[in-house]
C-alpha atoms as a PDB file:
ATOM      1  CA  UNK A   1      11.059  49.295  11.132  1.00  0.00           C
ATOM      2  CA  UNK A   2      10.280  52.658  10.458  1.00  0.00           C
ATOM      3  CA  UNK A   3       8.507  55.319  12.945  1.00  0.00           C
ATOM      4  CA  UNK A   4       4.820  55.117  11.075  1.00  0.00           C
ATOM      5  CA  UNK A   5       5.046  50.821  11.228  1.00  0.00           C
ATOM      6  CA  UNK A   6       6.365  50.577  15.394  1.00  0.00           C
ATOM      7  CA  UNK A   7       2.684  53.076  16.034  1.00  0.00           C
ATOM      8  CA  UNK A   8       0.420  51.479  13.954  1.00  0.00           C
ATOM      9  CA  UNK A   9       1.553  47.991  14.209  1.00  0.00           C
ATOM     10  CA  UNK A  10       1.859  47.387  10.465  1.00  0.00           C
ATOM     11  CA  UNK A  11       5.020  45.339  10.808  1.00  0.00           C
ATOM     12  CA  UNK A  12       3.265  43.266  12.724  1.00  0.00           C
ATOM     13  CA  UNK A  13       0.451  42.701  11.050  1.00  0.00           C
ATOM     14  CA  UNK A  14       2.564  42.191   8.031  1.00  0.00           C
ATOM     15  CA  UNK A  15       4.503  39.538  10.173  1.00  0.00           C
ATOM     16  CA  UNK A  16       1.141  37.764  11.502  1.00  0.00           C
ATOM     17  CA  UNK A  17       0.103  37.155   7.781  1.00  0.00           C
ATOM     18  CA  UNK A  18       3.338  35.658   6.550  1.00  0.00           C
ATOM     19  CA  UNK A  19       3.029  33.281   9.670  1.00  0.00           C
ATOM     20  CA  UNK A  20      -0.505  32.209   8.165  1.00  0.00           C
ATOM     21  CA  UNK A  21       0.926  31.785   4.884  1.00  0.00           C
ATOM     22  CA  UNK A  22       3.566  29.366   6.259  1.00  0.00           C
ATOM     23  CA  UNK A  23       0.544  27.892   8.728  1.00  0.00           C
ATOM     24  CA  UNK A  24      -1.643  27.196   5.393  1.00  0.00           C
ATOM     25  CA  UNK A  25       1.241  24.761   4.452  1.00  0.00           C
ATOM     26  CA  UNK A  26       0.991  22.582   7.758  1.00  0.00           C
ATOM     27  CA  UNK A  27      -1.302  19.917   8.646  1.00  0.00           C
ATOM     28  CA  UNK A  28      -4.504  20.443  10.496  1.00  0.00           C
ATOM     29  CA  UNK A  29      -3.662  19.452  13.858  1.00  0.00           C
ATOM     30  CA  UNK A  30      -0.639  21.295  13.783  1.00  0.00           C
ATOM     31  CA  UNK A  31      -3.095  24.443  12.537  1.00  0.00           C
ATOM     32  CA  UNK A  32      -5.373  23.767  15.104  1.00  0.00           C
ATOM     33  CA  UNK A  33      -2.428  23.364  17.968  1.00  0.00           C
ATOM     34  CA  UNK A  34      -1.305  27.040  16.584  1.00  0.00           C
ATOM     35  CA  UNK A  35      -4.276  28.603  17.319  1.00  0.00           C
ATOM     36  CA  UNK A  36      -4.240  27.186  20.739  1.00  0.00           C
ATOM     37  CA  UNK A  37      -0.736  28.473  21.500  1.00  0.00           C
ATOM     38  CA  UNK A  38      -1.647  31.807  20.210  1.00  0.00           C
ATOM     39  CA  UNK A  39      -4.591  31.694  22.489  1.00  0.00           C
ATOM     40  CA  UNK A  40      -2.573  30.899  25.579  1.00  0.00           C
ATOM     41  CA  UNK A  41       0.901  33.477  24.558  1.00  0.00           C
ATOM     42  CA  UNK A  42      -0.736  36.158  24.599  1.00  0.00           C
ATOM     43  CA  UNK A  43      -1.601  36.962  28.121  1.00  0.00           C
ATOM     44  CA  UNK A  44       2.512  36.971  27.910  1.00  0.00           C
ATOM     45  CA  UNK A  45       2.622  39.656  25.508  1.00  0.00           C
ATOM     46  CA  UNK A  46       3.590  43.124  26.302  1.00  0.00           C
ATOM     47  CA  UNK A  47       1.217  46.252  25.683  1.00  0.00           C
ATOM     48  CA  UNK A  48       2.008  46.035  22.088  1.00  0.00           C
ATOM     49  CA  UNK A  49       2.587  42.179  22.041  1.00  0.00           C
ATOM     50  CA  UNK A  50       5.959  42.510  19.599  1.00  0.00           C
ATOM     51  CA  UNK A  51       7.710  40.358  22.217  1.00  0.00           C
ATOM     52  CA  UNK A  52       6.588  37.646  21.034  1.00  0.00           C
ATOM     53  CA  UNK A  53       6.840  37.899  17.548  1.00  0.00           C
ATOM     54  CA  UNK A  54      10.398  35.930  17.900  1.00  0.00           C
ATOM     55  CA  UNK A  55       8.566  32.977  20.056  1.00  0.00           C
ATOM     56  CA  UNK A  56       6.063  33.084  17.417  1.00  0.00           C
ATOM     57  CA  UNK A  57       8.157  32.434  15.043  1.00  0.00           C
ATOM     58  CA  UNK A  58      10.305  29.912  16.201  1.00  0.00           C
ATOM     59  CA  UNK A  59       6.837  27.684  17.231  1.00  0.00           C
ATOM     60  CA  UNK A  60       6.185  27.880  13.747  1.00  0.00           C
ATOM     61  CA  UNK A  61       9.643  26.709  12.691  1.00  0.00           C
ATOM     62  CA  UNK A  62       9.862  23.650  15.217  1.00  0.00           C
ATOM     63  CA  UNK A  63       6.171  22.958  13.639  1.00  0.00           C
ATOM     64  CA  UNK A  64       7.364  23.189  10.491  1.00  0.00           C
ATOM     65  CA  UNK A  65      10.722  20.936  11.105  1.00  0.00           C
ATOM     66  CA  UNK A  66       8.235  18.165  12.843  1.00  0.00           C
ATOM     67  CA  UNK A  67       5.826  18.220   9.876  1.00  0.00           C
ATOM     68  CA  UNK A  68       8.348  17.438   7.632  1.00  0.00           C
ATOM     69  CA  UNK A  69       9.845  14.656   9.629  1.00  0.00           C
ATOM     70  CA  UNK A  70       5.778  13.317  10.298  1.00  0.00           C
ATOM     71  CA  UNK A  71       5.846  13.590  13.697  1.00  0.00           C
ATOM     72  CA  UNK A  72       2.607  14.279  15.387  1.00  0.00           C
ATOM     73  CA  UNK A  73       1.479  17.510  17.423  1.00  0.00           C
ATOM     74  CA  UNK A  74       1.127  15.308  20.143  1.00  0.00           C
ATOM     75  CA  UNK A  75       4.872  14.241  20.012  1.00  0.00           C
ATOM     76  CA  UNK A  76       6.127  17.760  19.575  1.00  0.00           C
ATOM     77  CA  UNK A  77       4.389  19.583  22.129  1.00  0.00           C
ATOM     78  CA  UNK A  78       2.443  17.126  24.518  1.00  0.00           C
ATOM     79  CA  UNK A  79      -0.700  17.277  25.878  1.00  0.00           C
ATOM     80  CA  UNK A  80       0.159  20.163  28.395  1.00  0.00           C
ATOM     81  CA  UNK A  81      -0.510  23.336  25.747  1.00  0.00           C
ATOM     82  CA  UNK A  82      -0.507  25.523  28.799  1.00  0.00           C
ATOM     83  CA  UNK A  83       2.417  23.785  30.045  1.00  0.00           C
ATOM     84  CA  UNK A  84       4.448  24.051  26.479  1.00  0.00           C
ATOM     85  CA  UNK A  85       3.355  28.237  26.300  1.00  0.00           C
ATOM     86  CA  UNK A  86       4.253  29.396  29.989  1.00  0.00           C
ATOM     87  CA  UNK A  87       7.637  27.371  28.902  1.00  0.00           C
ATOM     88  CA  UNK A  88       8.186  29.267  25.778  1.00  0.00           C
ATOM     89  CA  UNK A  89       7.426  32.716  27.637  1.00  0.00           C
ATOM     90  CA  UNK A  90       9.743  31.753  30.136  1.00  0.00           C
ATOM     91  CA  UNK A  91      12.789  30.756  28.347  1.00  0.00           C
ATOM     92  CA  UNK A  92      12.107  34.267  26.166  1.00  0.00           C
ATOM     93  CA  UNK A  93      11.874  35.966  29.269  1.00  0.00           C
ATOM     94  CA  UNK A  94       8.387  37.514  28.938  1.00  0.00           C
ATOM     95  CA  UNK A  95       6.241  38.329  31.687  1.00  0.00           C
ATOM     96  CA  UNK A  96       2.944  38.807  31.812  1.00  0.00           C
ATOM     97  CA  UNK A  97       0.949  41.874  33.221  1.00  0.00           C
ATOM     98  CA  UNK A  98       0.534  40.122  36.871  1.00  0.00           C
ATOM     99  CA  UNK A  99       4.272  39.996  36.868  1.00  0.00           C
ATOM    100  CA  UNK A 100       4.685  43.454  36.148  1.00  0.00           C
ATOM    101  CA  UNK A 101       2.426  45.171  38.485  1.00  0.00           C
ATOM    102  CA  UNK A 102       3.628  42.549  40.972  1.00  0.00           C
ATOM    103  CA  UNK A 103       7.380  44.197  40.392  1.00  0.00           C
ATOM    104  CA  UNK A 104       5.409  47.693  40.440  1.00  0.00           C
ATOM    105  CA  UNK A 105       4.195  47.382  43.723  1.00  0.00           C
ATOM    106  CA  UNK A 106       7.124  45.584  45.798  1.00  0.00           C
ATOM    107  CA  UNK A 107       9.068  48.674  44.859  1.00  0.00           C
ATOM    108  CA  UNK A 108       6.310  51.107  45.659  1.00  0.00           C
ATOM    109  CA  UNK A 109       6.025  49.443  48.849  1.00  0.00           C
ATOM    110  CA  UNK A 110       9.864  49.307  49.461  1.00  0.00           C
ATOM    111  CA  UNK A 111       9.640  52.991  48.411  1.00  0.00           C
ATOM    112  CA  UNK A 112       7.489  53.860  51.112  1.00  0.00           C
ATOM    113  CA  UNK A 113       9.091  51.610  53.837  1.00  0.00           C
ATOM    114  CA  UNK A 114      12.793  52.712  53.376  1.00  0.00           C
ATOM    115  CA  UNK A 115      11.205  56.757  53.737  1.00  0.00           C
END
């Protein structure tokens, strides 16, 4: 990724349409799941959101794996969507803004209390 791409977000752009491509294969529940999961990652994503490009991409792998074996979006990720996304972001490791200004202000604080 060159500098131009990382400040105007054209790699990921280009990255978002090639998931739709491989989405356009998929059934419709599993289409319809996607958009949910999208919906609930990205209050995960960081201020340019190319953390979870990689989580994005494996969700689209596992749905592509399940589709093929005709399992239902109900066996691969539950009921729970909320459930399956704060999973994902955890296991990758993001946080979400909360947790960052959280972090931000114990060490202000501590900043100010060890002075």
């Amino acid at each position: 990724m060159n500098f131009w791409e990382k400040i105007t977000g054209s790699d990921m752009s280009k990255e978002l349409k090639s998931f739709e491509g491989r989405l356009k294969k998929l059934p419709d529940d599993y289409q319809a799941a996607w958009g949910s999961i999208c919906d609930n990652l990205w209050p995960y994503s960081d201020f340019t959101g190319r953390n979870l490009m990689p989580i994005l991409d494996g969700v689209l792998g596992l749905f592509e794996e399940t589709a093929a074996d005709g399992q239902s979006i109900q066996e691969v990720i539950g009921d729970d969507i909320k459930g399956f996304c704060s999973a994902l972001a955890g296991e990758e490791g993001a946080k979400t803004f909360r947790d960052k200004w959280r972090k931000q202000l114990n060490a202000n604080i501590a900043k100010k209390l060890n002075k």
